[in-house]
Protein backbone atom coordinates (compact mmCIF):
# COMPACT_ATOMS: atom_id res chain seq x y z
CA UNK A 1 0.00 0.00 0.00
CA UNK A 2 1.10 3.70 -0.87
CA UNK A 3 -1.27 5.73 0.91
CA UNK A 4 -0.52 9.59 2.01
CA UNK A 5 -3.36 11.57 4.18
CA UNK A 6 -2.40 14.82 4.43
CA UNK A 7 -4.11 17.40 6.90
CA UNK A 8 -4.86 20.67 7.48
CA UNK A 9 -7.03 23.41 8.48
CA UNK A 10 -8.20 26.21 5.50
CA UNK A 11 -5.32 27.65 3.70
CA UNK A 12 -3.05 25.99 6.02
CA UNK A 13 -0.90 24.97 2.96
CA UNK A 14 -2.25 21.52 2.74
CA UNK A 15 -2.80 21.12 -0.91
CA UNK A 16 0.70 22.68 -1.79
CA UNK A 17 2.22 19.52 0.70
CA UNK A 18 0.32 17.29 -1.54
CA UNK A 19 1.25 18.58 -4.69
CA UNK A 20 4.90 18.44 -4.02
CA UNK A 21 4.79 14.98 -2.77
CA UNK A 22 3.05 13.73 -5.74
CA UNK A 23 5.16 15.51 -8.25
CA UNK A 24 8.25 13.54 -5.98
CA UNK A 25 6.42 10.36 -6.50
CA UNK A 26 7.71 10.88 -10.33
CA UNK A 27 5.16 9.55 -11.69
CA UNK A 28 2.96 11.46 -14.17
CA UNK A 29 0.28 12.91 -11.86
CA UNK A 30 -4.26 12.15 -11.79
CA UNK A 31 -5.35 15.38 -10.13
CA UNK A 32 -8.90 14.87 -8.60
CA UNK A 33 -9.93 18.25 -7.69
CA UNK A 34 -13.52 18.06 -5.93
CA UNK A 35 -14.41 21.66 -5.41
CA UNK A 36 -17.49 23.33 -7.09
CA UNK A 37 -17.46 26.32 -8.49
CA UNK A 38 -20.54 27.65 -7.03
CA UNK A 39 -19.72 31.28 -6.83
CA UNK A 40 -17.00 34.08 -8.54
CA UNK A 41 -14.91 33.76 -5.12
CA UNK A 42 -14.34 29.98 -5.38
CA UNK A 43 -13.99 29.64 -8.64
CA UNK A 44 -10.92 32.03 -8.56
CA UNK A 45 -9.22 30.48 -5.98
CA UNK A 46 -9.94 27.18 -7.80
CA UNK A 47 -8.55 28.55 -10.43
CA UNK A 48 -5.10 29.64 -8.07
CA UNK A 49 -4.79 26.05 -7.40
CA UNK A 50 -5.33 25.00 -11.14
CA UNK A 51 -2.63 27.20 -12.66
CA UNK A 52 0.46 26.00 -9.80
CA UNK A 53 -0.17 22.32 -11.39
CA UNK A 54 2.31 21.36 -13.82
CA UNK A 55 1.07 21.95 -17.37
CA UNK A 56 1.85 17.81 -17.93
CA UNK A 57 -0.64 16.58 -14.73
CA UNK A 58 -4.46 15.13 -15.57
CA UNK A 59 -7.06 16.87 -14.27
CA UNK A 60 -10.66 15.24 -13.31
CA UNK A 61 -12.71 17.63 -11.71
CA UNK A 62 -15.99 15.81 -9.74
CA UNK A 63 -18.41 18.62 -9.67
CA UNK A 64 -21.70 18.40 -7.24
CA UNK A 65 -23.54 16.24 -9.95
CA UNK A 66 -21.41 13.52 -10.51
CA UNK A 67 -19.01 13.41 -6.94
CA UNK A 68 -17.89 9.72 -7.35
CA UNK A 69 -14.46 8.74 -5.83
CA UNK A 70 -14.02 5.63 -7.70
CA UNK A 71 -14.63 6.27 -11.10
CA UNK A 72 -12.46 9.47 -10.98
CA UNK A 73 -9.55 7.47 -10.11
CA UNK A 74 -9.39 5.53 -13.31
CA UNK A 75 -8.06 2.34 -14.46
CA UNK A 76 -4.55 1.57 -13.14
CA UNK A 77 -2.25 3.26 -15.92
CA UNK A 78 0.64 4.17 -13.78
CA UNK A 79 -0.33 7.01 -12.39
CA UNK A 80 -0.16 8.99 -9.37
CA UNK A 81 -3.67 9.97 -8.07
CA UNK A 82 -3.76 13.20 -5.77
CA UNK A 83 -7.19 14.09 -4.29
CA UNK A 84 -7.77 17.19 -3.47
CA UNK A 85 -9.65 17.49 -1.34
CA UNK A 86 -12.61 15.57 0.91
CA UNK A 87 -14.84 18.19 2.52
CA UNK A 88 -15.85 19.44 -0.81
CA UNK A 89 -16.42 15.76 -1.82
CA UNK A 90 -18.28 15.02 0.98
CA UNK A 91 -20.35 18.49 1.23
CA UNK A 92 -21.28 17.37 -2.13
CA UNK A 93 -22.39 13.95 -1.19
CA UNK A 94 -24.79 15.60 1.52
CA UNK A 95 -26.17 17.42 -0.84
CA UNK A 96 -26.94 15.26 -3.15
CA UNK A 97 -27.78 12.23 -1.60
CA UNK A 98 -28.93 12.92 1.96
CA UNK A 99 -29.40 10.02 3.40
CA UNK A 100 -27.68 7.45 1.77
CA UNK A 101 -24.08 10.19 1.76
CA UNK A 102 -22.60 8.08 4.68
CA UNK A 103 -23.40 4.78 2.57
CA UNK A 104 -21.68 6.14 -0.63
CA UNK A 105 -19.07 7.68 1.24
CA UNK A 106 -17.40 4.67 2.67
CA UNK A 107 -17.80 2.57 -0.49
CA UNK A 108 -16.18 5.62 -2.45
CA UNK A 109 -13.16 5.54 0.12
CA UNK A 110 -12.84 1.42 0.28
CA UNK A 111 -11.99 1.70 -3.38
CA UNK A 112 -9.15 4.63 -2.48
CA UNK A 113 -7.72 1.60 0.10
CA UNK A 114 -7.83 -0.96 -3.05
CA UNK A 115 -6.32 1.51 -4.94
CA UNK A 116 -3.24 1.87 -2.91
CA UNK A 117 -3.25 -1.76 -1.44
CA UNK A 118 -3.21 -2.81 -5.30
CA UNK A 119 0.42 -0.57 -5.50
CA UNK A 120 -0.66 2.61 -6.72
CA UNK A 121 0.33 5.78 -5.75
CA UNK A 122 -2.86 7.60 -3.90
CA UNK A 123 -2.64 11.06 -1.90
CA UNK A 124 -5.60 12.35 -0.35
CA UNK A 125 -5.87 15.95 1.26
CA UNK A 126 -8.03 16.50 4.03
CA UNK A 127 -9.38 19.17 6.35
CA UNK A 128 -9.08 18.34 10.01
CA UNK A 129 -12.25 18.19 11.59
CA UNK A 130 -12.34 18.46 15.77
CA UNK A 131 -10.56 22.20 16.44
CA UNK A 132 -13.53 24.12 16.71
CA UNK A 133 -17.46 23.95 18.42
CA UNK A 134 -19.97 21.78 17.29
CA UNK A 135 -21.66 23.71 14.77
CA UNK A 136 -25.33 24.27 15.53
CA UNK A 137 -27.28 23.25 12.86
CA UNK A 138 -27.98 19.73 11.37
CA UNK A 139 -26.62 19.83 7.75
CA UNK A 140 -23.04 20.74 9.39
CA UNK A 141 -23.04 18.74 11.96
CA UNK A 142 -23.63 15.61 9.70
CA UNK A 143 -20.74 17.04 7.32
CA UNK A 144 -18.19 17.96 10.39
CA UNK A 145 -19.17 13.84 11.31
CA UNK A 146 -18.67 12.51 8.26
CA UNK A 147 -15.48 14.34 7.60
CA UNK A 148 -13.60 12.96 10.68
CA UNK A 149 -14.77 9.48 10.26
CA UNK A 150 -13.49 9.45 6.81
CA UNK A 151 -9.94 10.38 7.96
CA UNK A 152 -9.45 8.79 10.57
CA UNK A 153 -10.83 5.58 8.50
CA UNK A 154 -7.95 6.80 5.91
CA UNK A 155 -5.53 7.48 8.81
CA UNK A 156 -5.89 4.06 9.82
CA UNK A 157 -5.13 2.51 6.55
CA UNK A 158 -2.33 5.14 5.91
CA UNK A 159 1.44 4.71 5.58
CA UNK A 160 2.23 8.08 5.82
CA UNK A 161 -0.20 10.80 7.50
CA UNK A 162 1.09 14.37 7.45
CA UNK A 163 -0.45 17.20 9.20
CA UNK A 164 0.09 20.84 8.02
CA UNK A 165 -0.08 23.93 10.14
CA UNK A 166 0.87 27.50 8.62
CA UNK A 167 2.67 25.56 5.24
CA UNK A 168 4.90 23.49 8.00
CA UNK A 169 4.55 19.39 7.87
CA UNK A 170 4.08 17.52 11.09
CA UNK A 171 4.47 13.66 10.33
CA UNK A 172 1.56 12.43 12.87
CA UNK A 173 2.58 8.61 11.46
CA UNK A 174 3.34 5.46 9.53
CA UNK A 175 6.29 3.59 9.03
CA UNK A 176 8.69 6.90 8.27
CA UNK A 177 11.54 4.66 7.67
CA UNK A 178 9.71 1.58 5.91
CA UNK A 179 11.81 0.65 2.53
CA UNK A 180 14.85 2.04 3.89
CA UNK A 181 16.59 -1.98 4.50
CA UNK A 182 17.16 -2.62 1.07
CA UNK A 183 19.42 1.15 0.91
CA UNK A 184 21.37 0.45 3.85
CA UNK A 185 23.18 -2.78 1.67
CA UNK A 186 27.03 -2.18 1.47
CA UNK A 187 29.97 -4.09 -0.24
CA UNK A 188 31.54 -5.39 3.13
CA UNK A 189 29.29 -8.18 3.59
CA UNK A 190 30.55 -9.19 -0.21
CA UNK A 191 33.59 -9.93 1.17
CA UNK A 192 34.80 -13.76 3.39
CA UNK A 193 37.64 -14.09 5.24
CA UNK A 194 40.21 -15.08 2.23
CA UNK A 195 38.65 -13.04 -0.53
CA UNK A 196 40.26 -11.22 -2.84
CA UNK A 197 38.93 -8.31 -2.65
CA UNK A 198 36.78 -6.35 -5.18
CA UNK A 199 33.91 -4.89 -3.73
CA UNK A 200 35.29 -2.57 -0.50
CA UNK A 201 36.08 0.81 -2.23
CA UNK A 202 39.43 0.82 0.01
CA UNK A 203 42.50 1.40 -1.27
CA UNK A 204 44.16 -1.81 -0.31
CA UNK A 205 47.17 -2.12 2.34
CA UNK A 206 45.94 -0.40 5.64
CA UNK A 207 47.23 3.20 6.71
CA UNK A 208 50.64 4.09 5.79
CA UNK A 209 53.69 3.81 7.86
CA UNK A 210 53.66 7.88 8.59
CA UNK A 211 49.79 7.65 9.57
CA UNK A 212 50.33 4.52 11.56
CA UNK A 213 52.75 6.24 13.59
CA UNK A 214 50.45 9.21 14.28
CA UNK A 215 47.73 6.50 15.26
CA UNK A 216 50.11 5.01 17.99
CA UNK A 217 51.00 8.54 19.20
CA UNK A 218 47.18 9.90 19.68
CA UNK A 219 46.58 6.52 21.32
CA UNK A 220 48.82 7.17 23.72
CA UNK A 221 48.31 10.94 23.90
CA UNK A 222 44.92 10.71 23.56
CA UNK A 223 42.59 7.76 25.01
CA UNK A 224 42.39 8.45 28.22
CA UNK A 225 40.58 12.10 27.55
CA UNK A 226 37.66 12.79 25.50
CA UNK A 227 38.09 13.73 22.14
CA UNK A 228 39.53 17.03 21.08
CA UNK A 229 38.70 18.16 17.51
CA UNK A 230 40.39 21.40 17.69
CA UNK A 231 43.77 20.49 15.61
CA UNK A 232 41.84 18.52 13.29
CA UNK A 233 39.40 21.62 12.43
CA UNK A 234 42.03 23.50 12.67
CA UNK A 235 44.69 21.35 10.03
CA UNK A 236 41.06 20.44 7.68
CA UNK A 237 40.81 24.10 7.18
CA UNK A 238 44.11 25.32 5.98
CA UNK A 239 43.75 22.16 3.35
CA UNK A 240 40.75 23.28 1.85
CA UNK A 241 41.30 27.19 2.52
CA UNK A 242 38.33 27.39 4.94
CA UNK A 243 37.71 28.80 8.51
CA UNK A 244 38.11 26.21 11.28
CA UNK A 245 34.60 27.04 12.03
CA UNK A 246 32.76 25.79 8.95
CA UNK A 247 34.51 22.09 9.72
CA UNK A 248 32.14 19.20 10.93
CA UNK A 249 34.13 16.47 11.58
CA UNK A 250 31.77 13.33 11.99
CA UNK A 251 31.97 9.40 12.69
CA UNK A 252 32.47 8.98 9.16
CA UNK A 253 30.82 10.75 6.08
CA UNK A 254 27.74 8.38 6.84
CA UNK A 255 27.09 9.92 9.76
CA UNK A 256 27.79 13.53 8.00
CA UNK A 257 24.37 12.57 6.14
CA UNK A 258 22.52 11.66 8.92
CA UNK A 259 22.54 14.52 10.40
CA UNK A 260 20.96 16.19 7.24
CA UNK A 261 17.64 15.19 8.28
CA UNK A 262 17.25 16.59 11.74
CA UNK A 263 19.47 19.55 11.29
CA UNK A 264 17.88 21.00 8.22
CA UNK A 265 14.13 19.17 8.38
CA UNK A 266 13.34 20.17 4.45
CA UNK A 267 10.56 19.47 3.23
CA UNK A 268 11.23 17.61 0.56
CA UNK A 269 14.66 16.29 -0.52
CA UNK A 270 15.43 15.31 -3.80
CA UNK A 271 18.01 12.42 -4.00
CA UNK A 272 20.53 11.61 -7.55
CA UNK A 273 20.99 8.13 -7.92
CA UNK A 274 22.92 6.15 -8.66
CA UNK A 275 24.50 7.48 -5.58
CA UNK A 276 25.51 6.19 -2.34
CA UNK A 277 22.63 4.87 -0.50
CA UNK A 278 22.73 5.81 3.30
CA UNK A 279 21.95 9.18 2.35
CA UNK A 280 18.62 8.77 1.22
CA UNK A 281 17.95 5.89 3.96
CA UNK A 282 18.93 8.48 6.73
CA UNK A 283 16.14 11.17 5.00
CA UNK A 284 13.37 8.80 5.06
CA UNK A 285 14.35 7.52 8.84
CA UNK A 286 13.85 10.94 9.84
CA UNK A 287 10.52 11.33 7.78
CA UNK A 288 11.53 13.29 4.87
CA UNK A 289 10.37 12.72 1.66
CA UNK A 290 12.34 11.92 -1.46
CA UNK A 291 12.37 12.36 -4.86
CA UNK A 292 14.47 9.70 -6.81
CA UNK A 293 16.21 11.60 -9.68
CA UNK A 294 17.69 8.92 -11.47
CA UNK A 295 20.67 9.10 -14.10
CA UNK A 296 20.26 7.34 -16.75
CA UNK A 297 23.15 4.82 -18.66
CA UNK A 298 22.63 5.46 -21.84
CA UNK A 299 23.42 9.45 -21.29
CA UNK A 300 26.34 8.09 -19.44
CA UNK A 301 24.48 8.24 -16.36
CA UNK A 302 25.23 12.84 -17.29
CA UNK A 303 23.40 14.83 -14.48
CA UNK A 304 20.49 16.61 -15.39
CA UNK A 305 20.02 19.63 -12.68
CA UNK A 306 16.69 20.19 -14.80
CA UNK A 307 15.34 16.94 -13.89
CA UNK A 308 14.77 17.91 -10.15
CA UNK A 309 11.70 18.96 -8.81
CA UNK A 310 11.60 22.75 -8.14
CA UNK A 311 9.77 22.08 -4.45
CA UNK A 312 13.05 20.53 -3.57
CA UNK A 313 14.48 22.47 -0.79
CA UNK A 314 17.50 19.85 -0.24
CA UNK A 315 19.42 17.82 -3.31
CA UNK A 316 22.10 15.15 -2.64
CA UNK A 317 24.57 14.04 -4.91
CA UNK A 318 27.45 12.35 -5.09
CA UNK A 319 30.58 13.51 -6.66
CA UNK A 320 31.92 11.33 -7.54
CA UNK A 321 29.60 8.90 -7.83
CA UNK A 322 29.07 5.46 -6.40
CA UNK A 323 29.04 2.97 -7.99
CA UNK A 324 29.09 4.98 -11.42
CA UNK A 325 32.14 6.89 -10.65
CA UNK A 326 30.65 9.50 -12.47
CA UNK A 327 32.64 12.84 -12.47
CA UNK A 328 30.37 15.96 -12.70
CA UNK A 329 32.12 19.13 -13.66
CA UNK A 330 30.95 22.15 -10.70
CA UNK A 331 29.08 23.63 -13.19
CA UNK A 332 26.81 21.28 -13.38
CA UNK A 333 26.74 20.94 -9.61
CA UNK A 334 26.08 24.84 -9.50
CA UNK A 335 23.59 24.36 -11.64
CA UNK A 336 21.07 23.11 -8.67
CA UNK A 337 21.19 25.94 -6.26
CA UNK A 338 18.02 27.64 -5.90
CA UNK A 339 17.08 30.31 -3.63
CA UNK A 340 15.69 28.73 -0.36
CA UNK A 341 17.46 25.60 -1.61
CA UNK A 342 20.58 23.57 0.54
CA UNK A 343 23.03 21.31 -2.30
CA UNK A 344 24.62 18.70 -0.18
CA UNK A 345 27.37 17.24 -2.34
CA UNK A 346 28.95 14.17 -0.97
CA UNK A 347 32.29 14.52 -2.05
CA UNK A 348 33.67 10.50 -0.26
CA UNK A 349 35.46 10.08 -3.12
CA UNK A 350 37.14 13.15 -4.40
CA UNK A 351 40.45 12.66 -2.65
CA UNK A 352 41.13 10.04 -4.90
CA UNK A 353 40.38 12.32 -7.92
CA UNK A 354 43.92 13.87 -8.67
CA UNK A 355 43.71 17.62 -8.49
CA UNK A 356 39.98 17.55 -7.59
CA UNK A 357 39.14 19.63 -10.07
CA UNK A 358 35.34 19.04 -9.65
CA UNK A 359 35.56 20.03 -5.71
CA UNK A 360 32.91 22.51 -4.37
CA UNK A 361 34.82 22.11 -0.93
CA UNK A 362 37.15 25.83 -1.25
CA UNK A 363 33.58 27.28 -2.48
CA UNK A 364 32.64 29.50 0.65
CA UNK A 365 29.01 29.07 -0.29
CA UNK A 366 26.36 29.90 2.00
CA UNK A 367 23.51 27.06 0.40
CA UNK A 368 26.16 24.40 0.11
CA UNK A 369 27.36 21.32 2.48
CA UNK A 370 30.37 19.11 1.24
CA UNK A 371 30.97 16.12 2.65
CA UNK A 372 34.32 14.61 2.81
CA UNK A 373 35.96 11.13 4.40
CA UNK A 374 39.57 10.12 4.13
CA UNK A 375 38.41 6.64 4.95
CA UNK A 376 39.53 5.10 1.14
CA UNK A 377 42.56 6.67 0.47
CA UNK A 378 44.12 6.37 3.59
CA UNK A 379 43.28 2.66 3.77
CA UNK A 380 41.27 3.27 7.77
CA UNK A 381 37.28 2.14 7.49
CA UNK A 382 37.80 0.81 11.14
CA UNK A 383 38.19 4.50 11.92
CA UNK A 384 34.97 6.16 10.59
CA UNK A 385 36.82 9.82 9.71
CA UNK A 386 34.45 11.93 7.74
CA UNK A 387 33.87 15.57 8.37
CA UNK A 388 31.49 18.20 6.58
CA UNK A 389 31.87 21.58 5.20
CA UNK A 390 29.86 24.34 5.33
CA UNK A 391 29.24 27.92 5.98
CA UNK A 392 29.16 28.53 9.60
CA UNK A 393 25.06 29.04 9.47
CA UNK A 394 24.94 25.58 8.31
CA UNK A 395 27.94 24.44 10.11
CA UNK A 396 26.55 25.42 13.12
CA UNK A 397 23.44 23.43 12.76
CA UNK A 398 24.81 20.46 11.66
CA UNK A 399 26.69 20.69 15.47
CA UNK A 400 23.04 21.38 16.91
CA UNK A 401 22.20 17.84 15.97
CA UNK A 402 25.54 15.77 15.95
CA UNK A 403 26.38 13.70 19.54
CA UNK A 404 28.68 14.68 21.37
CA UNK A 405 32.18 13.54 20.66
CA UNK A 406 30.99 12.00 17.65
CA UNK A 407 34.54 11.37 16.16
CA UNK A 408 37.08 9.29 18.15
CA UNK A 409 40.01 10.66 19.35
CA UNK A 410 42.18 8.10 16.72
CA UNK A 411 40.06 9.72 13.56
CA UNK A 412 40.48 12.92 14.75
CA UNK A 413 44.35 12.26 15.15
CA UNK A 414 43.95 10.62 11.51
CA UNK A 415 42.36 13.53 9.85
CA UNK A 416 44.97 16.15 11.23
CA UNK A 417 47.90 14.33 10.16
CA UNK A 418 46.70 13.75 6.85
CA UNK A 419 45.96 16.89 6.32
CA UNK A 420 49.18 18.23 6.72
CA UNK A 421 50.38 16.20 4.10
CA UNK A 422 48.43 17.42 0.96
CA UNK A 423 51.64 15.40 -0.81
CA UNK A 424 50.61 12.13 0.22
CA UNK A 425 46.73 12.50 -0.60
CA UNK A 426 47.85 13.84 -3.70
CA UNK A 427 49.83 10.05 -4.02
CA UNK A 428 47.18 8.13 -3.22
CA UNK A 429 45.04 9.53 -5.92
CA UNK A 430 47.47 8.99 -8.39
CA UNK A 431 47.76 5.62 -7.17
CA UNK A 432 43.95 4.97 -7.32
CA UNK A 433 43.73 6.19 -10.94
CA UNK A 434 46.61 4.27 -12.12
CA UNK A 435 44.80 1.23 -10.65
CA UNK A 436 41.61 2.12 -12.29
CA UNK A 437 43.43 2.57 -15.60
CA UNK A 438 45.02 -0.68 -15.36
CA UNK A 439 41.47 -2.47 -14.93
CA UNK A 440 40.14 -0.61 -17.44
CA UNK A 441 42.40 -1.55 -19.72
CA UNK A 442 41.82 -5.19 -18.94
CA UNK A 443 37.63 -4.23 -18.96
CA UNK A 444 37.96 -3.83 -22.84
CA UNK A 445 39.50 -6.96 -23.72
CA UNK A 446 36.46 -8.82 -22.16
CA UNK A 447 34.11 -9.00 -25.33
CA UNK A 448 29.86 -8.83 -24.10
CA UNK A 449 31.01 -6.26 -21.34
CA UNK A 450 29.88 -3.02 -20.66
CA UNK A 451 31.44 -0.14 -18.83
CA UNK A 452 31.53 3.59 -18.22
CA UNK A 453 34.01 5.79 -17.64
CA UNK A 454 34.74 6.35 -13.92
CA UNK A 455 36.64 9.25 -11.76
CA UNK A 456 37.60 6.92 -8.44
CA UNK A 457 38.86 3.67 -7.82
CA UNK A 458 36.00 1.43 -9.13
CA UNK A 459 34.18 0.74 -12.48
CA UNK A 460 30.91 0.18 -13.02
CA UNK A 461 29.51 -2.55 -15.57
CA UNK A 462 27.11 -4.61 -16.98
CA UNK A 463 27.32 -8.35 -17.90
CA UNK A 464 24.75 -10.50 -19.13
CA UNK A 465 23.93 -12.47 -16.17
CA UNK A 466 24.51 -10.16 -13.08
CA UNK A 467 24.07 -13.16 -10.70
CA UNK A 468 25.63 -16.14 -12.01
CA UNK A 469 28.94 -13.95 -12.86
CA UNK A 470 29.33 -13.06 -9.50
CA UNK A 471 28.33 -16.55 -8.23
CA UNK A 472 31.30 -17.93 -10.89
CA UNK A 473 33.52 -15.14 -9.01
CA UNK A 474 33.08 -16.51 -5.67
CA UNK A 475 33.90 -20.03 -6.55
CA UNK A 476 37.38 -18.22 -7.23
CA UNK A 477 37.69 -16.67 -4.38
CA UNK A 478 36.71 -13.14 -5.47
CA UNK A 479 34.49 -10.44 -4.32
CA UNK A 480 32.84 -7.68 -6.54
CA UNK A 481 30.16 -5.90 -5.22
CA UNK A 482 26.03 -6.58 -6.98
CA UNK A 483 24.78 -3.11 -7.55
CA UNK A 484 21.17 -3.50 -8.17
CA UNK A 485 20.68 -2.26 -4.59
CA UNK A 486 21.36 1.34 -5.96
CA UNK A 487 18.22 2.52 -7.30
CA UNK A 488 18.42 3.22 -10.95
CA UNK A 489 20.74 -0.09 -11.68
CA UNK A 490 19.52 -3.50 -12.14
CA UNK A 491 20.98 -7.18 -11.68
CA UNK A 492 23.16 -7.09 -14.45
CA UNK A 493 25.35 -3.95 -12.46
CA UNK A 494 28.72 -5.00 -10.84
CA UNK A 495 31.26 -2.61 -9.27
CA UNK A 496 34.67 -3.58 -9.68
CA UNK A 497 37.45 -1.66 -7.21
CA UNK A 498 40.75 -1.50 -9.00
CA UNK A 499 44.00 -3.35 -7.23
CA UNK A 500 47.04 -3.68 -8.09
CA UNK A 501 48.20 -5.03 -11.75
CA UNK A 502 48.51 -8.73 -10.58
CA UNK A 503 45.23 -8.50 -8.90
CA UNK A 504 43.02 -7.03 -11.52
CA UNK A 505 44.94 -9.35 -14.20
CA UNK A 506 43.29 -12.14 -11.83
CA UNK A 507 40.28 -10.72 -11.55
CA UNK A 508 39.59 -9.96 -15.47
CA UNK A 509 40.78 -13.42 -16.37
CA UNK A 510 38.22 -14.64 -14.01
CA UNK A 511 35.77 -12.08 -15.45
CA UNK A 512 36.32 -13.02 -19.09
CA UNK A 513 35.60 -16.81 -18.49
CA UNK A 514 32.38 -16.12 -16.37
CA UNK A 515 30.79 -13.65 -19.05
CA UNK A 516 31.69 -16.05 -22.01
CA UNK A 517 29.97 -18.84 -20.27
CA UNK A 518 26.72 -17.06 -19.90
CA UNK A 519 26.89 -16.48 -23.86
C-alpha cells in the first residue's frame, strides 16, 4: 500500500504539501480536484490552485452532480492519483444524496484503500475536523461527522499521515523509515575471510607507515581524555582554505548525512541516484520525503540539474559517484542551487580524484554542504573519519544535531595528520587512478562487457547475467560488489574496485571466463 493523508485546516498549505509529494512520487500525476465552483470567489481560488499544477498533470474535476471517488480514479495506468480534497467531496455527497451520503461515502473511500493496497500511488488531502465547536445546525453537523470518520478511516489505513499547520509538515505517522533496508546494503558483507577483494572501495594495504605512527601517538596521547577536535578543524581548514569554524568532523561521512535530516528538516529532498545509498535511507528515517532523480546509462548516467523537482528544498549528490564513478564538472553541480534551496554534495570520493578539479569544498558558499571522508585513500574504514563543510550558518546546525564527541580521538588524530600532508593524498590519488586505468584496460579486452568511464577507484559494468557472474567469481575466491541495490541499476550492475596489476589481471581473467559462459 502507498497511501498519504495529508491534513490541514483552510489555507493551512495543505494542498501545496500534496502537490509536491506527488510531483516527488515521479510519476505522471491524476489530479482529482472536488471543489465546485458555485460562486465568482471559489472559482478564482480554484482557479489559483489550477494554474500551480504542472502543465503535464491530468485533471478530473468531480463537480456536485457527478461526486464519485471511484470512477475518478481511473483504471490503473501508472499514475499517481492526488485528491484534493474531501470536505468538498463530501459536502457534495450531503447534498446530493442525503441520506444514503454516509453509505456512498465509505464505499467511495474502500476503493481509495484498493487503490493503494493494489500498489498505486494515492494522496488524499483533508481538512481536520475536531478544532472548533460543534456547529449548531444539522446539515453541518452531519458534514463535520462525516469528515472525521473518513480520515481517521484513511488514517488508519495510511502509511504516511502528514499534518500541516501554517505551510509546515508535522508527520503524525506510519512507518517513516519503511523501505529504507534494502538502501542500507554495502559491499563489506561481499567480502569472506580469504577473498580477494573487489567490492570494498578501500585502497588496499591499511594506513601508511607515517599515519600509523600518528595512530600510535594519539593513542597514547589521547585515550584516556575525550576527544579534542580542535587540531583537526584546525589542520582540515588550511587544506581546503576554509575557517576552522565551517569544519564538521563526523563518525564517518555516513554519519555527515545523517545529520541532514534533523538539522535541516526540508521538506522535501530530492536524492541523484545512482548514488551512495545511506543518504537517502537516513532522509526517510527521519521522515523526509524523497524524490528519486535517477541518471540514466545510456546518457552516461550525465546529471540533469533540470530533472529535479523545483519544491526541492535539499538535493544530494554524489561527486563522484558510487558505484558509477561518475565525475560531474561544478558547473553542473552549480547548476542546482536555488534560492531557499541547501546542495549537499557528498564529495567521499574526491580525494582520490587527482587535483579535484570538480571540488565545491574551497567554495565558501552559504547554500552548500560538502561532505568529505579520508576513509579510502588512507586505507582506515575501522576509523569512521568523515567531516562536513559548510558555511558557519549551516555548520553550526549540523553541530546542533551531531552527539557529542561524535569522532574518536584516533580519527580525529587521523584527519589532522593527513591533512598536513596534501603530498601524500595527492599520491594516493594517483595511485587509485593508475589502478583504475590498469582495470580498465583489462575491462575492454572482455568481449559482451559493458562499462563507463569512472573518476575513483572502481568501475561500473554490466554483464549479461549479473548473478551467475558473480556466483562464478566466488567459486574463485573473489568479491565484486552486486549493484542492483542502488536505485536506478539493475541485476546485471557490478562494481569492480581497481587493485594492483597482478590482482586485476586475476580478476579480469576470471571475469572473461564467467561472461563467455553465460553467452
Amino acid at each position: 500500500m502507498t497511501l498519504t493523508l495529508v491534513v490541514g485546516g483552510t489555507r493551512s498549505g495543505k494542498s501545496a504539501r500534496a502537490e509536491a509529494l506527488a510531483a516527488a512520487s515521479g510519476q505522471p500525476v491524476r489530479y482529482v480536484a472536488t471543489a465546485d465552483a458555485t460562486d465568482e470567489s471559489l472559482r478564482a481560488r480554484i482557479a489559483e490552485h489550477a494554474a500551480r499544477r504542472p502543465a503535464g498533470w491530468t485533471t478530473v474535476e468531480l463537480g456536485a452532480e457527478h461526486p464519485s471517488l471511484a470512477r475518478a480514479l481511473g483504471g490503473d495506468d501508472g499514475t499517481c492519483v492526488l485528491i484534493d480534497g474531501l470536505g468538498p467531496w463530501l459536502g457534495a455527497l450531503l447534498h446530493r444524496l442525503d441520506g444514503g451520503a454516509r453509505e456512498a461515502a465509505l464505499g467511495d473511500l474502500d476503493a481509495v484503500l484498493a487503490a493503494a493496497r493494489a500498489g498505486r500511488e494515492v494522496l488524499v488531502v483533508a481538512e481536520e475536523a475536531g478544532h472548533g465547536l460543534l456547529p449548531p445546525d444539522a446539515v453541518s453537523r452531519a458534514w463535520l461527522d462525516l469528515l472525521g470518520e473518513a480520515v481517521q478511516r484513511l488514517s488508519a489505513a495510511a502509511d504516511r499521515v502528514e499534518l500541516v499547520v501554517a505551510g509546515r509538515s508535522v508527520v503524525l505517522g506510519g512507518p517513516v523509515a519503511a523501505g529504507i533496508a534494502a538502501l542500507r546494503r554495502h559491499g563489506d558483507v561481499d567480502v569472506r575471510p580469504g577473498d580477494a577483494d573487489h567490492a570494498v572501495n578501500v585502497l588496499a594495504g591499511g594506513p601508511p607507515a607515517w599515519l600509523r605512527a600518528a595512530l600510535h601517538e594519539a593513542l597514547e596521547r589521547d585515550a584516556g581524555r575525550y576527544p579534542d577536535e580542535r587540531a583537526a578543524t584546525a589542520a582540515l581548514a588550511a587544506l581546503h582554505g576554509r575557517a576552522p569554524e565551517e569544519v564538521v568532523p563526523t563518525n564517518g561521512a555516513a554519519e555527515a548525512l545523517w545529520l541532514l535530516g534533523a538539522a535541516l528538516r526540508p521538506a522535501l529532498a530530492a536524492c541523484v541516484h545512482p548514488s551512495f545509498t545511506e543518504g537517502e535511507a537516513a532522509l526517510r528515517a527521519h521522515g523526509v520525503p524523497v524524490a528519486r532523480i535517477l541518471r540514466r546509462a545510456e546518457d552516461g548516467f550525465a546529471l540533469d540539474p533540470a530533472a529535479v523537482p523545483a519544491g526541492a528544498d535539499l538535493v544530494l549528490v554524489g561527486n563522484p559517484a558510487s558505484p558509477t564513478g561518475t565525475l560531474d564538472p561544478a558547473s553542473a553541480l552549480l547548476a542546482l542551487r536555488r534560492p531557499g534551496r541547501v546542495l549537499v554534495v557528498d564529495e567521499a570520493f574526491m580525494d582520490l580524484v587527482p587535483g579535484e578539479p570538480a571540488s565545491l569544498v574551497r567554495e565558501a558558499l552559504e547554500d552548500v554542504i560538502v561532505v568529505r571522508s579520508l576513509t579510502k585513500s588512507l586505507g582506515i574504514p575501522g576509523l569512521r573519519a568523515g567531516y562536513a563543510v559548510a558555511q558557519p550558518a549551516l555548520a553550526a546546525r549540523l553541530r546542533s544535531v551531531r552527539p557529542p564527541w561524535s569522532a574518536n580521538a584516533l580519527a580525529l588524530a587521523a584527519l589532522a595528520a593527513a591533512a598536513q600532508r596534501p603530498e601524500a593524498l595527492a599520491a594516493a590519488a594517483e595511485r587509485a587512478t593508475a589502478e583504475r586505468a590498469d582495470l580498465e584496460r583489462g575491462l575492454g579486452t572482455i568481449a559482451g562487457l559493458r562499462t563507463w568511464p569512472a573518476g575513483a577507484n572502481f568501475c561500473l559494468v554490466a554483464v549479461p547475467d549479473g548473478p551467475r557472474v558473480v556466483a562464478a567469481l566466488r567459486e574463485r575466491g573473489i568479491a565484486v560488489r552486486p549493484a542492483a541495490s542502488f536505485p536506478g541499476l539493475g541485476p546485471e550492475h557490478l562494481r569492480l574496485t581497481a587493485r594492483g596489476p597482478a590482482e586485476n589481471a586475476r580478476l579480469v581473467s576470471a571475469l572473461a571466463e564467467a561472461v563467455a559462459a553465460c553467452a
